[in-house]
PDB file of N, CA and C in Angstrom:
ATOM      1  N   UNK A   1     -37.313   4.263 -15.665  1.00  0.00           N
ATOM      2  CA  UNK A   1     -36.988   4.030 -14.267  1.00  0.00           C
ATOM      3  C   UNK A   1     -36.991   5.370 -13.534  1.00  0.00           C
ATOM      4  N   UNK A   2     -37.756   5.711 -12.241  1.00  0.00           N
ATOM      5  CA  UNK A   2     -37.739   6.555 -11.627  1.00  0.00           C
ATOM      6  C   UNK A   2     -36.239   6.781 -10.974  1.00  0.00           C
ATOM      7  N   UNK A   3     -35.714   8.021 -10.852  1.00  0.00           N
ATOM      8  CA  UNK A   3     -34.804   8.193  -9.945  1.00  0.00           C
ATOM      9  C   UNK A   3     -34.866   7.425  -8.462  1.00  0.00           C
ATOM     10  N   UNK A   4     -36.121   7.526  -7.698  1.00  0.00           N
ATOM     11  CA  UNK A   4     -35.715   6.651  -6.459  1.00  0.00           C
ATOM     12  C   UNK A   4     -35.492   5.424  -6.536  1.00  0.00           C
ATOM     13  N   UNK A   5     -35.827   4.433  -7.719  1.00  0.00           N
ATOM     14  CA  UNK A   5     -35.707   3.313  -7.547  1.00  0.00           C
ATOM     15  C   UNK A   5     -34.411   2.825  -8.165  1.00  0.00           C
ATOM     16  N   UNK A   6     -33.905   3.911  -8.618  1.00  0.00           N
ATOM     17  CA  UNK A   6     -32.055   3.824  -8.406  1.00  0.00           C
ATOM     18  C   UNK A   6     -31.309   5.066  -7.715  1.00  0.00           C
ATOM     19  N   UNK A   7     -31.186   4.598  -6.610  1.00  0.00           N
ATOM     20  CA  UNK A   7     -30.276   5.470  -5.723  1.00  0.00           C
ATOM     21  C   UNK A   7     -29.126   5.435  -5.869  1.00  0.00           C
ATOM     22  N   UNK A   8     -28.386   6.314  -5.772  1.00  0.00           N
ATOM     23  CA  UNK A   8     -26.838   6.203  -5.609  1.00  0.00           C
ATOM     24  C   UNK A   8     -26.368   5.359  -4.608  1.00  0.00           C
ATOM     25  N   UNK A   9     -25.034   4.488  -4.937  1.00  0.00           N
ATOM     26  CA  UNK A   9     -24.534   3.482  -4.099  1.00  0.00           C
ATOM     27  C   UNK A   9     -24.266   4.340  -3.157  1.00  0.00           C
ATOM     28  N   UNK A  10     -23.798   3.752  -1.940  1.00  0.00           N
ATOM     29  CA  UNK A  10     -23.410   4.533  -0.864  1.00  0.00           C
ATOM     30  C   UNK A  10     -21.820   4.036  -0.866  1.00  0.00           C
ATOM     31  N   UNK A  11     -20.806   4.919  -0.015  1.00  0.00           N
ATOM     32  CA  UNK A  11     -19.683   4.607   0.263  1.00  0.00           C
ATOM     33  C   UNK A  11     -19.440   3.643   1.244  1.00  0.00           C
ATOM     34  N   UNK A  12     -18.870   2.855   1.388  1.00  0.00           N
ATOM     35  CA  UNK A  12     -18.746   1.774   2.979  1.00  0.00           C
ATOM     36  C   UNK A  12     -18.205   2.969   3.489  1.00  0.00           C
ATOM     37  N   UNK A  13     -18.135   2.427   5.320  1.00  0.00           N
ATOM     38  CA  UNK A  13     -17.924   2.696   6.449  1.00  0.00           C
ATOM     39  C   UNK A  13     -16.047   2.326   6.507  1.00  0.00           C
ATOM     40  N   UNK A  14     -15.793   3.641   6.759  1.00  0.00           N
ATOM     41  CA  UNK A  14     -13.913   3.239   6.961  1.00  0.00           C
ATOM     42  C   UNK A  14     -14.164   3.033   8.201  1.00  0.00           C
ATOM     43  N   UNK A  15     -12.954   1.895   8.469  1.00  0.00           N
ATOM     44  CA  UNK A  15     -12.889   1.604   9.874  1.00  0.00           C
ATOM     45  C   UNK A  15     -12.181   2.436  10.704  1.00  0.00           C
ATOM     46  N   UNK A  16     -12.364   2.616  12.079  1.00  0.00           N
ATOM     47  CA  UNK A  16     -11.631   3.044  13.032  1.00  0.00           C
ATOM     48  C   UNK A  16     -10.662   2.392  13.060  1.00  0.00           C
ATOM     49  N   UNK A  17      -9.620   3.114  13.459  1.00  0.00           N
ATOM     50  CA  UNK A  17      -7.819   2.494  13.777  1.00  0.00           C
ATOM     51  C   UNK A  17      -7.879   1.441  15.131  1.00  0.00           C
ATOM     52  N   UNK A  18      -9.264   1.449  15.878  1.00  0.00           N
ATOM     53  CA  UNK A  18      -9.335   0.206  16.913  1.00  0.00           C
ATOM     54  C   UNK A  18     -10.344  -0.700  16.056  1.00  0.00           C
ATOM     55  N   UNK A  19     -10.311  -0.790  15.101  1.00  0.00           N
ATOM     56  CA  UNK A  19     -11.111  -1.786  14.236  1.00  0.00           C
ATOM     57  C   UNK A  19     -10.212  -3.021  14.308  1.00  0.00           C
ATOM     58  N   UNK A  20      -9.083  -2.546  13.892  1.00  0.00           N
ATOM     59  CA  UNK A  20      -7.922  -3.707  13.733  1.00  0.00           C
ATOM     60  C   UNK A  20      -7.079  -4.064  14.627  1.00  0.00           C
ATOM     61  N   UNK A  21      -7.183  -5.876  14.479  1.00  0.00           N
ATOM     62  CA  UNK A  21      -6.756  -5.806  16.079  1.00  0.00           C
ATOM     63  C   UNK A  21      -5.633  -5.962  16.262  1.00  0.00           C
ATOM     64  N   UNK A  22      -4.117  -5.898  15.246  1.00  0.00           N
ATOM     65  CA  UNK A  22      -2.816  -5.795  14.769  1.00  0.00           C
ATOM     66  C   UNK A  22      -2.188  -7.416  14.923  1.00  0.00           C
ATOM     67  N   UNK A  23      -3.129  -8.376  14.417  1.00  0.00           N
ATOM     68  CA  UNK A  23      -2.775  -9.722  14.705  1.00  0.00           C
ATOM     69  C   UNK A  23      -2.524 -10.198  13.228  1.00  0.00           C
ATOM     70  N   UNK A  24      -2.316  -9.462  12.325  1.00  0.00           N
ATOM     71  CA  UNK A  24      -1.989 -10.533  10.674  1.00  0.00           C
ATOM     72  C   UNK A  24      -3.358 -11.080  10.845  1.00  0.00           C
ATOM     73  N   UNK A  25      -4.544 -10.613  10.679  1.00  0.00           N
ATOM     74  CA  UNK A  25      -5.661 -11.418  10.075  1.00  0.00           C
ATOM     75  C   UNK A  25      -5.633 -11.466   8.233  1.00  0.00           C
ATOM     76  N   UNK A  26      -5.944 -12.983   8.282  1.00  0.00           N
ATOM     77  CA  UNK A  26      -6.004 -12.759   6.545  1.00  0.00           C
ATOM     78  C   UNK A  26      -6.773 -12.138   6.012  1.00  0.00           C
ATOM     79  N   UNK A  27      -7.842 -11.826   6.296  1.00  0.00           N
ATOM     80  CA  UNK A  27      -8.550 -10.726   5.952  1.00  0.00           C
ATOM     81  C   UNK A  27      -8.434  -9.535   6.892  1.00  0.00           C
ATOM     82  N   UNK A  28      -7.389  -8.528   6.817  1.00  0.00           N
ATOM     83  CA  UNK A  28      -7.846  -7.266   7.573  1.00  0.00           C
ATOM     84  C   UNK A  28      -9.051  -6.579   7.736  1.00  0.00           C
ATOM     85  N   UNK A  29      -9.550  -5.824   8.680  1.00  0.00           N
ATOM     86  CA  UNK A  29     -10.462  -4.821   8.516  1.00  0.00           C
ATOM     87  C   UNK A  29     -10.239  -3.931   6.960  1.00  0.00           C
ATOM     88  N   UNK A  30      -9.117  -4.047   7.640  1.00  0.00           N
ATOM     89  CA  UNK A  30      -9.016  -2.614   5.952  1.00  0.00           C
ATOM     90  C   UNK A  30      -8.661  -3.284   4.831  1.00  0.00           C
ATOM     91  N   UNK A  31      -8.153  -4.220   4.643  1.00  0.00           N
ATOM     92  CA  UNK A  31      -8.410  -5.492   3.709  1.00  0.00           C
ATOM     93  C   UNK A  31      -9.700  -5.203   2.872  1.00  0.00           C
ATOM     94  N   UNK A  32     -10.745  -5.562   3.733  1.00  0.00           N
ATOM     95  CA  UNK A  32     -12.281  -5.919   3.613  1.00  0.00           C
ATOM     96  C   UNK A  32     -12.642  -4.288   3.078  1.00  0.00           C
ATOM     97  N   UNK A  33     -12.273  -3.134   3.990  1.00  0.00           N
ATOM     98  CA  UNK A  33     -12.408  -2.052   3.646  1.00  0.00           C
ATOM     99  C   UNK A  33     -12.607  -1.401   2.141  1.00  0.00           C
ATOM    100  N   UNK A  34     -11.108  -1.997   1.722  1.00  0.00           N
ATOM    101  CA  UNK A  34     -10.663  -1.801   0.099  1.00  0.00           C
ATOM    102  C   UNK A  34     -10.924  -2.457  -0.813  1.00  0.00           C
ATOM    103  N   UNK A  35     -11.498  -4.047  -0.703  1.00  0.00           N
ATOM    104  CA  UNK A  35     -12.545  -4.290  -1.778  1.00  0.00           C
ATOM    105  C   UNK A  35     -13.423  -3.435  -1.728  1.00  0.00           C
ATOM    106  N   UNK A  36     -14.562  -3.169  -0.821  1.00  0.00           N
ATOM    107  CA  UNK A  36     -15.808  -2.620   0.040  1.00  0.00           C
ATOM    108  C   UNK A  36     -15.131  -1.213  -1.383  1.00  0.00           C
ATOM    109  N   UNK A  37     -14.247  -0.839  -0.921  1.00  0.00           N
ATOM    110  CA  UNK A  37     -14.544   0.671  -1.679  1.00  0.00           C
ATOM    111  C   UNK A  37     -13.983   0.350  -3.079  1.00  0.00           C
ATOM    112  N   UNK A  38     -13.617  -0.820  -3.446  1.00  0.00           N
ATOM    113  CA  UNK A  38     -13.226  -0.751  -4.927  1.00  0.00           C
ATOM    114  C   UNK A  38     -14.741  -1.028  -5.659  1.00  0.00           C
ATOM    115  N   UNK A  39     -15.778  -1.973  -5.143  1.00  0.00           N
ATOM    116  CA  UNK A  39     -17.290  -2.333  -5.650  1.00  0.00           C
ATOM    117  C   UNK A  39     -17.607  -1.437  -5.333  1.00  0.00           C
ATOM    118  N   UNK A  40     -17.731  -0.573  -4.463  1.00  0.00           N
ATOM    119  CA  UNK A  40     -18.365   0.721  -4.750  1.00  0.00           C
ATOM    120  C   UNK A  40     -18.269   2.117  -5.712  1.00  0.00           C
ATOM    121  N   UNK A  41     -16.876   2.152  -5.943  1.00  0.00           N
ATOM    122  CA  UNK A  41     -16.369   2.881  -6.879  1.00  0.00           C
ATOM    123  C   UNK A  41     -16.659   2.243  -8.494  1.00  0.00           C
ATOM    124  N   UNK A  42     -16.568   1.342  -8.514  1.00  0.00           N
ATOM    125  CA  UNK A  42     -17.300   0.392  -9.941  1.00  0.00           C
ATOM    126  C   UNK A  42     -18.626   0.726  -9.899  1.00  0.00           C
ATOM    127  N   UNK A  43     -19.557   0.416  -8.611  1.00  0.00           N
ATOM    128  CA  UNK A  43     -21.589   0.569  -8.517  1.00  0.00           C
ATOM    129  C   UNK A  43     -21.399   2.030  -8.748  1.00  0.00           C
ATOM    130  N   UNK A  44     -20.630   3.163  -8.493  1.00  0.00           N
ATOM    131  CA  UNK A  44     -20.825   4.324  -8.586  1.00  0.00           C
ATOM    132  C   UNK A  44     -20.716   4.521 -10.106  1.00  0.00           C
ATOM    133  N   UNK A  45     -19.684   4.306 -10.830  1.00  0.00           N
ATOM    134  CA  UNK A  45     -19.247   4.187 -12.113  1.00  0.00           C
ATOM    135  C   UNK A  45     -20.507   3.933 -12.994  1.00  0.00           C
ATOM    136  N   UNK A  46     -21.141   2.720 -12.891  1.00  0.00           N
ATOM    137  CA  UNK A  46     -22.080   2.312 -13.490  1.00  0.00           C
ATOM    138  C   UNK A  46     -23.356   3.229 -13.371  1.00  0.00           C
ATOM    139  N   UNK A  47     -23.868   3.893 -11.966  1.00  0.00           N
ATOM    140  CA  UNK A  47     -24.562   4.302 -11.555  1.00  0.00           C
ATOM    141  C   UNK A  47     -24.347   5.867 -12.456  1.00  0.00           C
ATOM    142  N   UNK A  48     -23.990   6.351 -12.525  1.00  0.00           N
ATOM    143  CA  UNK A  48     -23.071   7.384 -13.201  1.00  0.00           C
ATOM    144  C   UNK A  48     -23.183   7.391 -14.954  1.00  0.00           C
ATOM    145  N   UNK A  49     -23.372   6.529 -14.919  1.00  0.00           N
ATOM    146  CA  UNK A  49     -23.407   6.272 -16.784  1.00  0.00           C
ATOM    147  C   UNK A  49     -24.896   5.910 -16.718  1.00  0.00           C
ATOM    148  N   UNK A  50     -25.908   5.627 -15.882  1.00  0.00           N
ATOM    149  CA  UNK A  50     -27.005   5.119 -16.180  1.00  0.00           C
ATOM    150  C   UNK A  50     -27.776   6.516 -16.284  1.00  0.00           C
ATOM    151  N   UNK A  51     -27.393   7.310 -15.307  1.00  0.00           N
ATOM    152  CA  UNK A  51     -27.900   8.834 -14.683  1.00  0.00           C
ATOM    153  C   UNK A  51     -27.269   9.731 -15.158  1.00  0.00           C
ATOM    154  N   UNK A  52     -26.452   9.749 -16.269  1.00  0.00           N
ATOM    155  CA  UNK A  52     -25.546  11.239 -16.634  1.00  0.00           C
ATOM    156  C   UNK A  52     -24.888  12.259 -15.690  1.00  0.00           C
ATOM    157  N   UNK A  53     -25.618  13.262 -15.977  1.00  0.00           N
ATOM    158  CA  UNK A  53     -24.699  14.396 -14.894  1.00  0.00           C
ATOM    159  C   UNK A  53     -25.183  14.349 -13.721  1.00  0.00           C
ATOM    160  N   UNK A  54     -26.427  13.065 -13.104  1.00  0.00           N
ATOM    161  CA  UNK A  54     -27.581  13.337 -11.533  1.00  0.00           C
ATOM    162  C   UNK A  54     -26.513  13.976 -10.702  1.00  0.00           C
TER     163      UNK A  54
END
């Protein structure tokens, strides 16, 4: 497998503090945020063991 055709995951987008609109949504912005960066921190993980020290 060539390096470009596995890129490194990217990090999500943190939200701005006017992201949220302070109403108890069941899903918060930053809710959504912190899965968003827990699958990424796992795709990085993996990504990381496929590529050694890239």
């Amino acid at each position: 497998m060539q390096p470009n055709d596995d890129p490194p995951p990217q990090p999500p987008v943190k939200p701005d503090p006017g992201d949220c609109c302070g109403g108890g949504c069941v899903t918060c912005v930053y809710d959504a945020y912190e899965n968003a960066l827990e699958r990424y921190e796992q795709a990085l993980a993996a990504w990381k063991a496929r590529h050694g020290d890239a």
